[in-house]
C-alpha atoms as a PDB file:
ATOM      1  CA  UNK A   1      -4.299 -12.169   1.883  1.00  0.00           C
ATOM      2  CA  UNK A   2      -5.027  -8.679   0.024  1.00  0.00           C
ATOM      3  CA  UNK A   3      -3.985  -5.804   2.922  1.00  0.00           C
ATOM      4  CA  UNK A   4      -4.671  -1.758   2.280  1.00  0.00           C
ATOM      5  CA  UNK A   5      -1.345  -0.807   2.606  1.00  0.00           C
ATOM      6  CA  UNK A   6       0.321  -3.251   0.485  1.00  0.00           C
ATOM      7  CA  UNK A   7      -1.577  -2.462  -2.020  1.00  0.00           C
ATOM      8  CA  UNK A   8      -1.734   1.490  -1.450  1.00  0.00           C
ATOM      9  CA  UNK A   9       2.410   0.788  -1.927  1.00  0.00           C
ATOM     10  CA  UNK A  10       1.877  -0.621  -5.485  1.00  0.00           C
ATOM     11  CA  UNK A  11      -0.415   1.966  -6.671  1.00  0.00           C
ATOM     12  CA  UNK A  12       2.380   4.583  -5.990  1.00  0.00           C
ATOM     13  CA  UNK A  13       5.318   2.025  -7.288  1.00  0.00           C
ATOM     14  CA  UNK A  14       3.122   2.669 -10.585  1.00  0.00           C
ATOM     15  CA  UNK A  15       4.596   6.126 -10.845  1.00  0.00           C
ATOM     16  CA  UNK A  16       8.261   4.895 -10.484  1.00  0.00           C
ATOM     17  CA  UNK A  17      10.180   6.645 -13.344  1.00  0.00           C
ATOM     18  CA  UNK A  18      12.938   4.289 -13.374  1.00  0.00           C
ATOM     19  CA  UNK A  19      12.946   0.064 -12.591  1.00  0.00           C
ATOM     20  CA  UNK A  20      14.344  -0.880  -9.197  1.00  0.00           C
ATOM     21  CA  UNK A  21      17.643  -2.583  -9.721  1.00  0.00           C
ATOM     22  CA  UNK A  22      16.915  -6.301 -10.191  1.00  0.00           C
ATOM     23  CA  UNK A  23      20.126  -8.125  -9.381  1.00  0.00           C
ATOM     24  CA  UNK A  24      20.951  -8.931  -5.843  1.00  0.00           C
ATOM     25  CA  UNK A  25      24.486  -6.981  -5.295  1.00  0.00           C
ATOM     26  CA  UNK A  26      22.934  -4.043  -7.287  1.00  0.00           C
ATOM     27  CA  UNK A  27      20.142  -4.191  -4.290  1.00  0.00           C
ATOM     28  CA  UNK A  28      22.721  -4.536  -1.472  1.00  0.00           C
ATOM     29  CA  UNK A  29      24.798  -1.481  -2.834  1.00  0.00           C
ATOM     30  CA  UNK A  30      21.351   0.406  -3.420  1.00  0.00           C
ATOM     31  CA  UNK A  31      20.901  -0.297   0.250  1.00  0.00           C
ATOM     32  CA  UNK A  32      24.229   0.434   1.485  1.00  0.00           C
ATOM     33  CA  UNK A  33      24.673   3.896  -0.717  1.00  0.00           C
ATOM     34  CA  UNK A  34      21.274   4.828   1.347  1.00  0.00           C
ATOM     35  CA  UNK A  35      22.688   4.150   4.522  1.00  0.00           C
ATOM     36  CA  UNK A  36      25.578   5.860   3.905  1.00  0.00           C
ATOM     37  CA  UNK A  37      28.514   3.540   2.502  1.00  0.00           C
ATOM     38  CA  UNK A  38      27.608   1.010   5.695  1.00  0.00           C
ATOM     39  CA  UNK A  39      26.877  -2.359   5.423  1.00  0.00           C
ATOM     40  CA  UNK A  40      26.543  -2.727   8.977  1.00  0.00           C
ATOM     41  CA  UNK A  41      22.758  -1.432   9.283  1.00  0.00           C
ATOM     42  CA  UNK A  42      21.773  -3.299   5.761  1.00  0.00           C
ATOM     43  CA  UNK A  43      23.151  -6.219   7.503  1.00  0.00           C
ATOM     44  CA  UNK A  44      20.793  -5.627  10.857  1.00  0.00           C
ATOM     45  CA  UNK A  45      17.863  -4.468   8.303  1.00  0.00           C
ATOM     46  CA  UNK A  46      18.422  -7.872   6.373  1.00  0.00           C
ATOM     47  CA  UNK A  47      18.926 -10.256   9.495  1.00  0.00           C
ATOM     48  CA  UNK A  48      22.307 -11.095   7.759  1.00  0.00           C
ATOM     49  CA  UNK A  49      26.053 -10.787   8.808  1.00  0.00           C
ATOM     50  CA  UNK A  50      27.785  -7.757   7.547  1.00  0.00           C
ATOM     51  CA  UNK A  51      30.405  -9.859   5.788  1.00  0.00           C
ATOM     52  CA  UNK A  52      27.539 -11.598   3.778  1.00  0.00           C
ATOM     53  CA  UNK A  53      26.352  -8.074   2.474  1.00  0.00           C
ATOM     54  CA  UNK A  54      29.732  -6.712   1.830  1.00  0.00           C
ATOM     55  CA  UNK A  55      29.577 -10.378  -0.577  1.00  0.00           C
ATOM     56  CA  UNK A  56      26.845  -9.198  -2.559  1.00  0.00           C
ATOM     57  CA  UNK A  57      28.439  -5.719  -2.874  1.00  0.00           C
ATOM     58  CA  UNK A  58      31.420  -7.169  -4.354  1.00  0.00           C
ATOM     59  CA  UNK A  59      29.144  -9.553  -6.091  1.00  0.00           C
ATOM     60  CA  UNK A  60      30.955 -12.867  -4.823  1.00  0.00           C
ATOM     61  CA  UNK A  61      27.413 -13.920  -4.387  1.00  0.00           C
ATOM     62  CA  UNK A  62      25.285 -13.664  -6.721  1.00  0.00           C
ATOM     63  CA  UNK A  63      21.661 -15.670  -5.873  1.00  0.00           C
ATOM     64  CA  UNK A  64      20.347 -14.911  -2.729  1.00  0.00           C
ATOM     65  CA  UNK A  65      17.648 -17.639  -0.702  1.00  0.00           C
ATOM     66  CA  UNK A  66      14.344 -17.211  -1.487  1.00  0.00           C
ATOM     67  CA  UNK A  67      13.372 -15.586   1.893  1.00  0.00           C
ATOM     68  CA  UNK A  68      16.318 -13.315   1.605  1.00  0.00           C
ATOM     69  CA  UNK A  69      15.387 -12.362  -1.648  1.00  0.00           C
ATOM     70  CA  UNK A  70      12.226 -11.606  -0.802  1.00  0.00           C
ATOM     71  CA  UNK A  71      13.136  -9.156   2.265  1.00  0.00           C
ATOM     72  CA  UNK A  72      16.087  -7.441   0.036  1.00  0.00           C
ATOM     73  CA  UNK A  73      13.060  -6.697  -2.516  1.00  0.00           C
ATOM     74  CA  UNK A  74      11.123  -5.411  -0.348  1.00  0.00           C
ATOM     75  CA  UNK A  75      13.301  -3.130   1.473  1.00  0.00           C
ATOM     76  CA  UNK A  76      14.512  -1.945  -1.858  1.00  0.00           C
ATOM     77  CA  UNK A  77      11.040  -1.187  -3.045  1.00  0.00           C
ATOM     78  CA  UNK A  78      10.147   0.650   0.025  1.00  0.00           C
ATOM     79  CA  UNK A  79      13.091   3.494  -0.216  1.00  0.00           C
ATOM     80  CA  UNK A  80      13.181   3.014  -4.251  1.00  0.00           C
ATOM     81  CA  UNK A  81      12.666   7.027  -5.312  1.00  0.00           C
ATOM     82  CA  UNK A  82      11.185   8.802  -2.468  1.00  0.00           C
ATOM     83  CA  UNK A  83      10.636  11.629  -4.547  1.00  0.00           C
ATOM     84  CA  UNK A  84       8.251  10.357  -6.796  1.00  0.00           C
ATOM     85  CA  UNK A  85       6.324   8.852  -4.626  1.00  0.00           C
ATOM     86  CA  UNK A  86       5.985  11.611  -1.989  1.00  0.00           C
ATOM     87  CA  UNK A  87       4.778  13.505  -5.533  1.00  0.00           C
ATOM     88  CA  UNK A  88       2.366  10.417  -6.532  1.00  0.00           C
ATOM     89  CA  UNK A  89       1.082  10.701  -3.320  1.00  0.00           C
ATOM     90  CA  UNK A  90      -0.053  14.588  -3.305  1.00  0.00           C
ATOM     91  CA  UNK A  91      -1.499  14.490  -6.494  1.00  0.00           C
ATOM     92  CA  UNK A  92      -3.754  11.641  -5.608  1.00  0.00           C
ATOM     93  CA  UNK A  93      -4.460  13.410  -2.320  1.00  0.00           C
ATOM     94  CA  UNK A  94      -4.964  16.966  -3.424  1.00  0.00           C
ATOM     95  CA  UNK A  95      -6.214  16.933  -7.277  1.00  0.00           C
ATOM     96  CA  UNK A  96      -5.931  13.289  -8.845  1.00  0.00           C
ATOM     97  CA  UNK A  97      -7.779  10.944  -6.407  1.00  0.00           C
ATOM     98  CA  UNK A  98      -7.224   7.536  -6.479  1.00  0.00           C
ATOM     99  CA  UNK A  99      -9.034   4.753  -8.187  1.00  0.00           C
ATOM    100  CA  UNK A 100     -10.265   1.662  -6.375  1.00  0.00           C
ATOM    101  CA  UNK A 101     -11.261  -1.856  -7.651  1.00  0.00           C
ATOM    102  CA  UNK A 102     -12.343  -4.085  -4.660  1.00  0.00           C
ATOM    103  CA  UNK A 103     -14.288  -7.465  -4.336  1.00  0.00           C
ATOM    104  CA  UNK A 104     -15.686  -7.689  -0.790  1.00  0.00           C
ATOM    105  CA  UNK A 105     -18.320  -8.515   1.690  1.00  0.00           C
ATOM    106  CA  UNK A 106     -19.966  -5.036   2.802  1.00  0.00           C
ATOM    107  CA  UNK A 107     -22.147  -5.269   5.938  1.00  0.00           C
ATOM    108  CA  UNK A 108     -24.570  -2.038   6.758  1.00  0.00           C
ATOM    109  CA  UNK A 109     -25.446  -0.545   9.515  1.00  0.00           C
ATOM    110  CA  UNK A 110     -28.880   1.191   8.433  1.00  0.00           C
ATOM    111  CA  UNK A 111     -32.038   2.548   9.831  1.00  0.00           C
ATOM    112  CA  UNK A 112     -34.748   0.697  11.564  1.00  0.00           C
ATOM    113  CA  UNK A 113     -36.749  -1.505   8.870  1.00  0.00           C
ATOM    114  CA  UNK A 114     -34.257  -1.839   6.268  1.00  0.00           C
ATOM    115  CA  UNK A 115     -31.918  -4.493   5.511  1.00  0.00           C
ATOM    116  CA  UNK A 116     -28.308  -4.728   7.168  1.00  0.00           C
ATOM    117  CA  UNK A 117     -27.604  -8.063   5.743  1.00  0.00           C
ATOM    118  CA  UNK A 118     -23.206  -8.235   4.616  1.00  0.00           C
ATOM    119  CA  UNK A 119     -23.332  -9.202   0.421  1.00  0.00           C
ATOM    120  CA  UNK A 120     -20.472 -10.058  -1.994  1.00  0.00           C
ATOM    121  CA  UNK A 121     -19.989  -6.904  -4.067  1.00  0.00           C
ATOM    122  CA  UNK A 122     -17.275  -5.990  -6.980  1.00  0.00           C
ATOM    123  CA  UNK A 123     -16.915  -2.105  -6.900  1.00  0.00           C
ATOM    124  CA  UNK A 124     -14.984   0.345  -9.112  1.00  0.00           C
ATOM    125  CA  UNK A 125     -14.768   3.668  -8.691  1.00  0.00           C
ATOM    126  CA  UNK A 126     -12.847   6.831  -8.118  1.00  0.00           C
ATOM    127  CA  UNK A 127     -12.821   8.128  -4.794  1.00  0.00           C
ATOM    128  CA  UNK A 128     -11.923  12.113  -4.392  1.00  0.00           C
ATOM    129  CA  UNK A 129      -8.548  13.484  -3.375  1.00  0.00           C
ATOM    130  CA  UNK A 130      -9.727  14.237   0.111  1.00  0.00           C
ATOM    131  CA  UNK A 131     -10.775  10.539   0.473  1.00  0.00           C
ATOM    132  CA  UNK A 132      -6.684   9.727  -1.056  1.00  0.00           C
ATOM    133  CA  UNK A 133      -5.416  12.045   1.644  1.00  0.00           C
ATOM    134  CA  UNK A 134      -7.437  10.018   4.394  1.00  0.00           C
ATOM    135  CA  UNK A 135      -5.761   6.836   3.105  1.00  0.00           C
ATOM    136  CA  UNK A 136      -2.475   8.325   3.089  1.00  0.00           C
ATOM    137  CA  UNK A 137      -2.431   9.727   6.219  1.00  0.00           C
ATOM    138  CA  UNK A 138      -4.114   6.757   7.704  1.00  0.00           C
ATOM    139  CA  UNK A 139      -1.020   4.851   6.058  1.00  0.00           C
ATOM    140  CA  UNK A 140       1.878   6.924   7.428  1.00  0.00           C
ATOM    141  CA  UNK A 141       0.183   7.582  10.739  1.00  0.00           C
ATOM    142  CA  UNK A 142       1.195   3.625  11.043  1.00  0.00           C
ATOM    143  CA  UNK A 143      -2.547   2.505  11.591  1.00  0.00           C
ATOM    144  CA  UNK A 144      -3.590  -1.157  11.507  1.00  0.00           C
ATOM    145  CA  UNK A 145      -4.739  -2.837   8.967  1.00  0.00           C
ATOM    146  CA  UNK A 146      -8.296  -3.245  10.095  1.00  0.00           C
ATOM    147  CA  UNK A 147      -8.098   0.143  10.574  1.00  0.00           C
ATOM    148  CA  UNK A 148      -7.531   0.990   7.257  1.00  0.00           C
ATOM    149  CA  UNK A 149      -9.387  -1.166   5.915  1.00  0.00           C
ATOM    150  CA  UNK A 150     -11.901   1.333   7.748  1.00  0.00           C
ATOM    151  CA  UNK A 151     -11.112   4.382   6.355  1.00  0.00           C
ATOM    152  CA  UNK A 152     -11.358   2.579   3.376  1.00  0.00           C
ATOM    153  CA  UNK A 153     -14.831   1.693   3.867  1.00  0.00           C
ATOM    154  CA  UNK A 154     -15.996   5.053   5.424  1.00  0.00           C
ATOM    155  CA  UNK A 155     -14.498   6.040   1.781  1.00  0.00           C
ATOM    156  CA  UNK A 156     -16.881   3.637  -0.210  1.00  0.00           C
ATOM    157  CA  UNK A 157     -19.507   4.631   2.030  1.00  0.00           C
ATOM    158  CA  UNK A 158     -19.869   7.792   1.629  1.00  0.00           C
ATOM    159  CA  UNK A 159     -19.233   8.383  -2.406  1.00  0.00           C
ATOM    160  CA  UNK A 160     -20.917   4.811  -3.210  1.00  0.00           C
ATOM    161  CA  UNK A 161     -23.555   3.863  -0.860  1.00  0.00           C
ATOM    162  CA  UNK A 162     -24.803   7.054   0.647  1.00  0.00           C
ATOM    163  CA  UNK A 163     -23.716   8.914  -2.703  1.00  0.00           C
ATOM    164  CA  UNK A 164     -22.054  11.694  -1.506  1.00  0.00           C
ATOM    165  CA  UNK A 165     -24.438  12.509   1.152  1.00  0.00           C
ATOM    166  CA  UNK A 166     -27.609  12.303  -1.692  1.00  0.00           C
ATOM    167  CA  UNK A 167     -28.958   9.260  -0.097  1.00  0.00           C
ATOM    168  CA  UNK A 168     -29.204   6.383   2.734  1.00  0.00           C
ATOM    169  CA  UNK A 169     -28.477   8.818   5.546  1.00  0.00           C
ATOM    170  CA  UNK A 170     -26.645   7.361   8.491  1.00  0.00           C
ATOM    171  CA  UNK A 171     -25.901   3.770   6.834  1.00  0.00           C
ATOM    172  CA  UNK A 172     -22.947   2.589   7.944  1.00  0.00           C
ATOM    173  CA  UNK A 173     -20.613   0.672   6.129  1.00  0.00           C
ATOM    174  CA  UNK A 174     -18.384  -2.501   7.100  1.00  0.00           C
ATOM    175  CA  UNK A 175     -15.844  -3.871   5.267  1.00  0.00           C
ATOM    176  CA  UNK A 176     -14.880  -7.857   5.837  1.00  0.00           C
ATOM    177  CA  UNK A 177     -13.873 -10.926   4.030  1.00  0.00           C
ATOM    178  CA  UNK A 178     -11.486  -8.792   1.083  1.00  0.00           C
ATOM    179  CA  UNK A 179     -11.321 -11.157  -1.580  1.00  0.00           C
ATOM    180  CA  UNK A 180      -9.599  -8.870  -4.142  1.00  0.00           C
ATOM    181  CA  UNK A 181      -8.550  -4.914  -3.878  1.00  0.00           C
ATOM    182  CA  UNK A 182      -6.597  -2.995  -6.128  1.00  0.00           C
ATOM    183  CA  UNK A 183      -5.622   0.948  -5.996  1.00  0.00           C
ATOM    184  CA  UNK A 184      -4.467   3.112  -9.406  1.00  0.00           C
ATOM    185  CA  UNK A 185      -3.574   6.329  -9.068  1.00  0.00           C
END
């Protein structure tokens, strides 16, 4: 299932400068050099003993499981060049904006005698920076996903469907069944 914040994540991974380290015990030492030399909270982080990551540090092992793989990746991917991400992040939220590509059912809220019936629709468009920001904050704030997948529609609302305040005052809009959704920043 396609989430906001996942994929929020991967439009700012596309400003990584550098590739995060793609073996195993280059991930674990990654990990442990961020917490300070310790293997002790990688260990807790990864559900693992601490004598299994001090392994991959020394490289003794060298293929993780598949579930453990996928949780060092991830972990790895969220701390990978804080930097340039906090920097992706306020360009798209004060003078870049963010692109968004997103295959959903919209449902309406509108005015007495019109239509409020939810359609498939496959939008692409570029929402303003202060629209970014919302998403961003909405992001770190720790919201739900529902909930951003709110803000995202209050978003799409207002610069697609109501057109930036030009037209179909006080529709409002629902977003449900996300098929697809892609960010670019």
């Amino acid at each position: 299932m396609v989430t906001v914040g996942e994929e929020l994540d991967k439009a700012v991974q596309g400003a990584f400068t550098r590739p995060i380290p793609k073996s195993a015990g280059a991930q674990m030492r990654y990990l442990a050099k961020k917490h300070g030399g310790r293997t002790m909270p990688v260990a807790e982080l990864l559900g693992i003993s601490q004598r299994t990551v001090e392994r991959y540090v020394k490289n003794q092992i060298k293929t993780p499981r598949p579930e453990l793989a996928e949780r060092l990746q991830r972990q790895v991917r969220a701390r990978w060049q804080p930097q340039v991400r906090a920097k992706a992040r306020q360009t798209a939220a004060t003078t870049g904006g963010i692109m968004i590509d997103v295959r959903a059912r919209f449902g309406y809220t509108a005015a007495p005698g019109s239509t409020d019936d939810a359609r498939m629709r496959h939008l692409t468009l570029a929402l303003p920076p202060r629209h970014a920001a919302r998403l961003f904050e909405a992001q770190e704030a720790g919201l739900a996903e529902d909930q951003l997948r709110q803000v995202a529609a209050e978003a799409l609302g207002e610069v697609y469907f109501r057109d930036s305040g030009r037209r179909a005052h006080g529709l409002e809009v629902e977003l449900t069944d996300l098929l697809d959704l892609e960010f670019e920043l």
